[in-house]
Structure formats: structure tokens, C-alpha cells
C-alpha atoms as a PDB file:
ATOM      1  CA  UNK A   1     -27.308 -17.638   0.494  1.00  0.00           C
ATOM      2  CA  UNK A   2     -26.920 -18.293   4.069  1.00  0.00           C
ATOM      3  CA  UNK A   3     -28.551 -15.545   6.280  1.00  0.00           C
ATOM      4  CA  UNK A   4     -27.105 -12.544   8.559  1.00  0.00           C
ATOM      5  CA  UNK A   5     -28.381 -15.041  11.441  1.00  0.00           C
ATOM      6  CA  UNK A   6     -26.703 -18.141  10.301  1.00  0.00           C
ATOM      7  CA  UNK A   7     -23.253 -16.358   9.717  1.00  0.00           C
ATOM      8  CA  UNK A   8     -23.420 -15.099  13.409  1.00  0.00           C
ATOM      9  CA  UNK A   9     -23.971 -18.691  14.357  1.00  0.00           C
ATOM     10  CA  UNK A  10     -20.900 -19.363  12.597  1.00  0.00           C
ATOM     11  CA  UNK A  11     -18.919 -16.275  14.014  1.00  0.00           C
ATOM     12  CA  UNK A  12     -20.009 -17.315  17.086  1.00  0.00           C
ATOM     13  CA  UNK A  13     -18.482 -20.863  17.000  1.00  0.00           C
ATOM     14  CA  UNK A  14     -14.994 -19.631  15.568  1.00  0.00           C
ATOM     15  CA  UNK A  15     -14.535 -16.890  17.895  1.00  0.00           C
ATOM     16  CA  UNK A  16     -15.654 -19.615  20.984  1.00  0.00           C
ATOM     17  CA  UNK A  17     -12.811 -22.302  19.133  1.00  0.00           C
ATOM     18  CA  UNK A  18      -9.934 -19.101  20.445  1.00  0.00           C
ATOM     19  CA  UNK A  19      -7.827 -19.536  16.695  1.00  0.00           C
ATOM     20  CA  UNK A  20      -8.860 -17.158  14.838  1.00  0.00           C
ATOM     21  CA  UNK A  21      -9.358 -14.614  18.135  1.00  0.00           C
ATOM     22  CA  UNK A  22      -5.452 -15.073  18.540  1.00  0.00           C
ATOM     23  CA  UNK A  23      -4.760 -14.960  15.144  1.00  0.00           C
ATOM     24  CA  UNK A  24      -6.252 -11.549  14.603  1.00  0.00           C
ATOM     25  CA  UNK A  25      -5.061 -10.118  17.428  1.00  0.00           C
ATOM     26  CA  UNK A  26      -1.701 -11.436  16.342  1.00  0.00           C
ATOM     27  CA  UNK A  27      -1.673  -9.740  13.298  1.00  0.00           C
ATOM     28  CA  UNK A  28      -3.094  -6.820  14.205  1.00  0.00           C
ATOM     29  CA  UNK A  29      -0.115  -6.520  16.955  1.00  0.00           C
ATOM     30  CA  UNK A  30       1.976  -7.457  13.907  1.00  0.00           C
ATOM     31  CA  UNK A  31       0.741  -4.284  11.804  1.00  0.00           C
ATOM     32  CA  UNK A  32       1.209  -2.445  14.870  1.00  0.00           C
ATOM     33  CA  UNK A  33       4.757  -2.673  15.092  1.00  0.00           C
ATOM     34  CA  UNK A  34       5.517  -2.396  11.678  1.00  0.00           C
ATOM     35  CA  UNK A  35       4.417   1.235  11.362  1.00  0.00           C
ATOM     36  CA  UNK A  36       6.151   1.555  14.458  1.00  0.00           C
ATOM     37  CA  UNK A  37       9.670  -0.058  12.711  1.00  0.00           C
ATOM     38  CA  UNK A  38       8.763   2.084   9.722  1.00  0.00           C
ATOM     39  CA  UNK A  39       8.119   5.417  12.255  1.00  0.00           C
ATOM     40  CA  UNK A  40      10.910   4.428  13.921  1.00  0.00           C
ATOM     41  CA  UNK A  41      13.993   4.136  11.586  1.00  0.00           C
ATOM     42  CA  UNK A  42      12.379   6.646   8.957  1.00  0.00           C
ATOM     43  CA  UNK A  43      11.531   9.579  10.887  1.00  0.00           C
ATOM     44  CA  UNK A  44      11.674  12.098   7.855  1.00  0.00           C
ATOM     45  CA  UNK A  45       9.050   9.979   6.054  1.00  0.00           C
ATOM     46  CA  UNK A  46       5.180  10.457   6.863  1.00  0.00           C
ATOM     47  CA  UNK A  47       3.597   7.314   9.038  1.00  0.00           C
ATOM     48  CA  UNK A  48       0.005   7.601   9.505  1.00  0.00           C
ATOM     49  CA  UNK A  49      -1.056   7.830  13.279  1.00  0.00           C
ATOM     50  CA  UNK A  50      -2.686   4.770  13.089  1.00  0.00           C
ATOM     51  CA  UNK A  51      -3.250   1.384  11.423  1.00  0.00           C
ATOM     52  CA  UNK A  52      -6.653   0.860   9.518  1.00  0.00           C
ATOM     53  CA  UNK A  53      -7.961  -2.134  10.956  1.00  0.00           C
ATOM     54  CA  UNK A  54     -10.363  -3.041   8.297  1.00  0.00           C
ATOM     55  CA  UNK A  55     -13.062  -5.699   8.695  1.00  0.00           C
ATOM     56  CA  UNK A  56     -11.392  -8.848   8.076  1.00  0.00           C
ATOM     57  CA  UNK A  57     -10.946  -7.716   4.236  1.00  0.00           C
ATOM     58  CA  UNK A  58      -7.659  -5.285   4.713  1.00  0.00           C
ATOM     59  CA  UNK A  59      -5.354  -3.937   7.119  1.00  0.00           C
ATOM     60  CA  UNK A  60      -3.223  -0.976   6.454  1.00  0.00           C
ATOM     61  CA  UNK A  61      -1.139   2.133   7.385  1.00  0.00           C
ATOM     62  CA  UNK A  62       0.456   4.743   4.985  1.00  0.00           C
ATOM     63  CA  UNK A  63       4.180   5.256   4.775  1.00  0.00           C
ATOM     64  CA  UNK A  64       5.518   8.157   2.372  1.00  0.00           C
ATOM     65  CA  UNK A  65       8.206  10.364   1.870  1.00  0.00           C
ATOM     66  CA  UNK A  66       8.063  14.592   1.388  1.00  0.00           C
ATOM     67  CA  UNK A  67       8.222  14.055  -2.152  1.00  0.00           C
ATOM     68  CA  UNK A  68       5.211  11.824  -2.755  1.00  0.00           C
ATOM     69  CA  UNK A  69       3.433  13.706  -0.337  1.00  0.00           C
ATOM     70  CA  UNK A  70       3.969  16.904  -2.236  1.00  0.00           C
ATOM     71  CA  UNK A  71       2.629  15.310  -5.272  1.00  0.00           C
ATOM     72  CA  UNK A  72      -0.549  14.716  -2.921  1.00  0.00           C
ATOM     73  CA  UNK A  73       0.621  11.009  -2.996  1.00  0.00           C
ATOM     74  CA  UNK A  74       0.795   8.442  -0.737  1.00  0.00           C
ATOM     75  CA  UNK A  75       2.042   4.735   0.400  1.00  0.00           C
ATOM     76  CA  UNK A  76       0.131   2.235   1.716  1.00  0.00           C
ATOM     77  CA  UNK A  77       1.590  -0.770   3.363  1.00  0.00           C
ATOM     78  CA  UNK A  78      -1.269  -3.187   3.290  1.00  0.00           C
ATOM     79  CA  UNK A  79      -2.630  -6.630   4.539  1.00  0.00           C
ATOM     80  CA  UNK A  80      -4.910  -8.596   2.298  1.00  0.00           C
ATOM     81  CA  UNK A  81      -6.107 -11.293   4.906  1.00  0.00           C
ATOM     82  CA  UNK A  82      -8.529 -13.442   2.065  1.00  0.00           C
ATOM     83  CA  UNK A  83      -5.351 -14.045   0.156  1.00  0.00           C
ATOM     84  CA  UNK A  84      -3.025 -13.568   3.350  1.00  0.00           C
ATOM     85  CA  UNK A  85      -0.125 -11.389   1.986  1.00  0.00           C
ATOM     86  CA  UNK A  86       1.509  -8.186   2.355  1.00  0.00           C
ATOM     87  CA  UNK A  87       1.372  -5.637  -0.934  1.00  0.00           C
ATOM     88  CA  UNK A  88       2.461  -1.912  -0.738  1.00  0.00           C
ATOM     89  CA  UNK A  89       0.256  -0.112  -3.132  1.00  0.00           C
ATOM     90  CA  UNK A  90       0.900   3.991  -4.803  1.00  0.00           C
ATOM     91  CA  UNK A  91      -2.816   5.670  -3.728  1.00  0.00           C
ATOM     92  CA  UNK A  92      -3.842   9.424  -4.139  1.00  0.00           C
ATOM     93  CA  UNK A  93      -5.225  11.579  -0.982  1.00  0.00           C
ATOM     94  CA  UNK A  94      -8.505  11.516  -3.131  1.00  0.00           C
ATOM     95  CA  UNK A  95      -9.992  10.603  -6.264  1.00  0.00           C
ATOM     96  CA  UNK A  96      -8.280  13.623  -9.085  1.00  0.00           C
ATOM     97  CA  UNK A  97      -4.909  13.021  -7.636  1.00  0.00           C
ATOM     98  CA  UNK A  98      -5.348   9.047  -8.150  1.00  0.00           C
ATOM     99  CA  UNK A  99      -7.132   9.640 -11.582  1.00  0.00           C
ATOM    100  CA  UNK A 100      -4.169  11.878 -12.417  1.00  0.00           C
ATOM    101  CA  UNK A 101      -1.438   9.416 -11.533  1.00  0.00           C
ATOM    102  CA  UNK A 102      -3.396   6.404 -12.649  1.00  0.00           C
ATOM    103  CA  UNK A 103      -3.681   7.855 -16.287  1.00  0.00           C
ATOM    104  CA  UNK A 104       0.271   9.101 -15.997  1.00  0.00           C
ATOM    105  CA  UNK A 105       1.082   5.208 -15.609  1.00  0.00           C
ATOM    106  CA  UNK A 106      -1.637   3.680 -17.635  1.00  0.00           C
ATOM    107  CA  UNK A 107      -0.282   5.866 -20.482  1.00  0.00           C
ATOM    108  CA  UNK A 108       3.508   5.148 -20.461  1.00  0.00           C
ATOM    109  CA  UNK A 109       5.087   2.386 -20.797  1.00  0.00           C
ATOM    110  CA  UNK A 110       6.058   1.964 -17.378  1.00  0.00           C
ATOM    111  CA  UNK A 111       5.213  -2.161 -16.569  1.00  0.00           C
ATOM    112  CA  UNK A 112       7.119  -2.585 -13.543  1.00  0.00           C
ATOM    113  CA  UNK A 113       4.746  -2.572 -11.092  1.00  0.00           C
ATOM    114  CA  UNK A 114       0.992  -3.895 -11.509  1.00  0.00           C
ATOM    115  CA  UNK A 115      -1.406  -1.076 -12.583  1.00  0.00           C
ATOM    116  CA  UNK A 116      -5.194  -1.403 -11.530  1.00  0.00           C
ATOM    117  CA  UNK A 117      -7.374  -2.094 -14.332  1.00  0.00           C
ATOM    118  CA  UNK A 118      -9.285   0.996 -13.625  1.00  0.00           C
ATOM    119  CA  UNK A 119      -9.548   3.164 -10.977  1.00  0.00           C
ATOM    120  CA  UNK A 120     -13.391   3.199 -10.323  1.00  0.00           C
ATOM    121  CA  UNK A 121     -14.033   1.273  -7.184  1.00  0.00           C
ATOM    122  CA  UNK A 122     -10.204   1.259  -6.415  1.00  0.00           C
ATOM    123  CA  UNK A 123      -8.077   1.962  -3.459  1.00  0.00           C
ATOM    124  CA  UNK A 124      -4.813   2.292  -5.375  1.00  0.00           C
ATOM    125  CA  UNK A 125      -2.692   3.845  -8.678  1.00  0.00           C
ATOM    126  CA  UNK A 126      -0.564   0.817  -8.379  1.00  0.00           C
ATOM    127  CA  UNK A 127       0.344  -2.276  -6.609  1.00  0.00           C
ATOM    128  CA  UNK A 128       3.272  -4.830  -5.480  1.00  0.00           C
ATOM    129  CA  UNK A 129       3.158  -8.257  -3.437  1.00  0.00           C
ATOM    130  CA  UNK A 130       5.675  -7.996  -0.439  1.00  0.00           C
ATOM    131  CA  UNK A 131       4.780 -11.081   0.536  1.00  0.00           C
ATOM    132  CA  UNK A 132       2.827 -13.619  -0.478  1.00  0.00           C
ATOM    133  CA  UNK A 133       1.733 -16.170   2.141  1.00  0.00           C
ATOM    134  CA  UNK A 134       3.847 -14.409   4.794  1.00  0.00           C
ATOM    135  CA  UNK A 135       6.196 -17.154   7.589  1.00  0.00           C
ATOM    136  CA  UNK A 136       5.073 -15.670  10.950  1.00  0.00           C
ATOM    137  CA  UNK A 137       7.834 -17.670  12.653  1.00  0.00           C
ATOM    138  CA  UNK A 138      10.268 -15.092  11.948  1.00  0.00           C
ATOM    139  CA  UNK A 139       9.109 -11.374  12.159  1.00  0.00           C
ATOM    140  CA  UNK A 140      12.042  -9.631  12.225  1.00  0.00           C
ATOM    141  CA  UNK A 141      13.137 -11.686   8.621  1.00  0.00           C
ATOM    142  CA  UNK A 142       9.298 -10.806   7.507  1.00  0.00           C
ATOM    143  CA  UNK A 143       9.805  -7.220   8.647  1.00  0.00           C
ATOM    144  CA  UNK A 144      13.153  -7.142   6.774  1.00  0.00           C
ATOM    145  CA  UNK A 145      11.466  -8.268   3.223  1.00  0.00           C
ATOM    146  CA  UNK A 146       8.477  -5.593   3.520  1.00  0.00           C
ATOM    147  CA  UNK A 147      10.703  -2.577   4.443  1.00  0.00           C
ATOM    148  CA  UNK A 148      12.980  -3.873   1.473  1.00  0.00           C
ATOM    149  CA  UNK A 149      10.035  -4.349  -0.805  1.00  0.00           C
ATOM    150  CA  UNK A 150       8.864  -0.994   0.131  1.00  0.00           C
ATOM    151  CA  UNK A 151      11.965   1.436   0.120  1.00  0.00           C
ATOM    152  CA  UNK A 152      12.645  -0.671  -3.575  1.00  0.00           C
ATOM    153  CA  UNK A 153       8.869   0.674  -4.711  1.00  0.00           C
ATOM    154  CA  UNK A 154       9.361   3.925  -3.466  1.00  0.00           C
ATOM    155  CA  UNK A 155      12.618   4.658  -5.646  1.00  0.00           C
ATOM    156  CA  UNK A 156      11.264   3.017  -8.851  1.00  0.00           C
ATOM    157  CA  UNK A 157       7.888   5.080  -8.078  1.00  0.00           C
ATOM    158  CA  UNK A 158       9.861   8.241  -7.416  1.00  0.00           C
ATOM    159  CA  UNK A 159      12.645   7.543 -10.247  1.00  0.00           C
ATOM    160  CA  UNK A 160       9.177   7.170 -13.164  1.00  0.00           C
ATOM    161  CA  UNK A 161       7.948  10.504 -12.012  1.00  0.00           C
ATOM    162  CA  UNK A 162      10.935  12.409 -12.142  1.00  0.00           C
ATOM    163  CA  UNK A 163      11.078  11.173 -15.441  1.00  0.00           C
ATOM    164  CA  UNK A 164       7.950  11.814 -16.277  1.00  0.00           C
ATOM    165  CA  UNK A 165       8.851  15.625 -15.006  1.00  0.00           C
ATOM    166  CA  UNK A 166      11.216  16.067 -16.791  1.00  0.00           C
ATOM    167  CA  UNK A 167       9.756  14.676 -20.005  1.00  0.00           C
ATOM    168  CA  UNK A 168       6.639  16.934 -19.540  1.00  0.00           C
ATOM    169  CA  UNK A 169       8.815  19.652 -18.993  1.00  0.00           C
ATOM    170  CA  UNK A 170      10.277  19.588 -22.276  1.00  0.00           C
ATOM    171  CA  UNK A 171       7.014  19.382 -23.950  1.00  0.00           C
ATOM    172  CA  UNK A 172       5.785  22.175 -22.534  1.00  0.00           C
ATOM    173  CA  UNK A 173       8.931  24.439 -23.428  1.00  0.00           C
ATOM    174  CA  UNK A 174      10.730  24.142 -20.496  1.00  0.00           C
ATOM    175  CA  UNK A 175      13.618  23.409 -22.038  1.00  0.00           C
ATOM    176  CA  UNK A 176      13.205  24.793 -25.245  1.00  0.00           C
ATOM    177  CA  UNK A 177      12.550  28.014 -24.401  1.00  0.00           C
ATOM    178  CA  UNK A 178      15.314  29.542 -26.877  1.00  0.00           C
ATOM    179  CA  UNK A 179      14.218  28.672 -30.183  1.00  0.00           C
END
């Protein structure tokens, strides 16, 4: 294993050659103005204040409408830069909510969107590729495909929970309450 010293070193040289400088900064402008399209044209939704810059691992903002939120619920649209692509993942604002939801979804069976193994070490309830191997050539088309992607997981998140509602409901009584 190469030491803390020798990876500097390396660091060092990249950030001298200027690509991967401009390339960050890129993307990070990028991010930027995606929660700003996302703010912008979807002003009833929640958009976090600010973009979680990560270090070098993730970048990623959350995006959510009143009824996630109310659920305790939330969106994230997020950049994996290892695997450079674009996912939107269902998370919890802490760990019950997103071992609540997680064992909701494990349980069913709901496949349509990629369920983490386990929630222990996990950032997410569920998640979706936007884009894999995004074409930076063309942001507005790229910008297009994620808010597509996203509004699409929303509904199908929102539609299995309402169902899920409703079916709980009727366990519990709710709609049996005349017997």
C-alpha cells in the first residue's frame, strides 16, 4: 500500500497537469445548476440549499416533494464519480425512517427499482441509474434525461406507498370497521 506521502505526490502531479482541476470544477458547476433547474421549474418541491460536494466519492443534493417529506422521506439526486454516472436514490432523514421504508420494500414484492442489500452502512432505501457514463457535450439533453428519470422515480415511489397505505389500512380495520 502506497503511503499518505506518496498519494500527495501523486495529487500533486494531477492537479499541476490542469485536467482533472477543470474537470471537477466542471462538474461541480454542473451539479450546481441542476438543483438550480430542479429549484427552478419545481418550486413546490423541497431543494436542499446546497449541493454536497463529497470528496471525490459522491456529489449530491436532495429533491422531494410535500408528500415524501411528510413521510420523513427524501430524494437524492446523486453523482457517483468512481463509476461516473448519475443515480437518484429514496433515503430517510435518519436511520428508523430508512429502516422503516427499507423493510416496507424489502418485504413486498415491489422489484422495480434496485433495493440495497441492507441498510447498515447505507446512504439509501433504494436506487436508480439516470445515467450511466453521462455525454457532457450536451447538458441541456443530460439535464432533460435526469429530471425525466427523476419525476418517473418519484411517481412509481409515491404510487408503491399509497398502495402500501392503503393495503395497511385494511389490515388494520380501516376499512372493515363494520363487521
Amino acid at each position: 500500500m502506497e503511503s499518505f506521502q506518496e498519494y500527495m505526490v501523486e495529487y500533486r502531479t494531477q492537479i499541476e497537469k490542469g485536467a482533472i482541476k477543470k474537470a471537477y470544477k466542471g462538474l461541480m458547476e454542473y451539479t450546481q445548476s441542476l438543483r438550480t433547474h430542479f429549484k427552478n421549474k419545481y418550486p413546490d418541491y423541497f431543494v436542499s440549499g446546497s449541493v454536497y460536494f463529497g470528496y471525490m466519492d459522491m456529489t449530491y443534493f436532495s429533491f422531494y416533494p410535500k408528500s415524501l417529506g411528510h413521510k420523513k422521506l427524501k430524494i437524492a439526486i446523486v453523482l457517483i464519480h468512481e463509476s461516473m454516472r448519475f443515480e437518484v436514490w429514496l433515503a430517510g432523514y435518519n436511520k428508523q425512517v430508512q429502516s422503516k421504508y427499507w423493510k416496507i420494500f424489502e418485504e413486498s414484492a415491489w422489484n422495480k427499482y434496485h433495493i440495497v442489500p441492507t441498510i447498515k452502512d447505507a446512504d439509501s432505501i433504494l436506487e436508480h441509474t439516470l445515467a450511466d457514463n453521462p455525454d457532457f457535450r450536451d447538458l441541456d439533453k443530460l439535464t432533460n434525461q435526469i429530471e425525466r428519470g427523476t419525476m418517473k422515480f418519484i411517481k412509481d415511489v409515491e404510487g408503491f406507498l399509497a398502495k402500501q397505505e392503503i393495503i395497511g389500512a385494511s389490515d388494520h380495520g380501516f376499512f372493515g370497521a363494520v363487521r
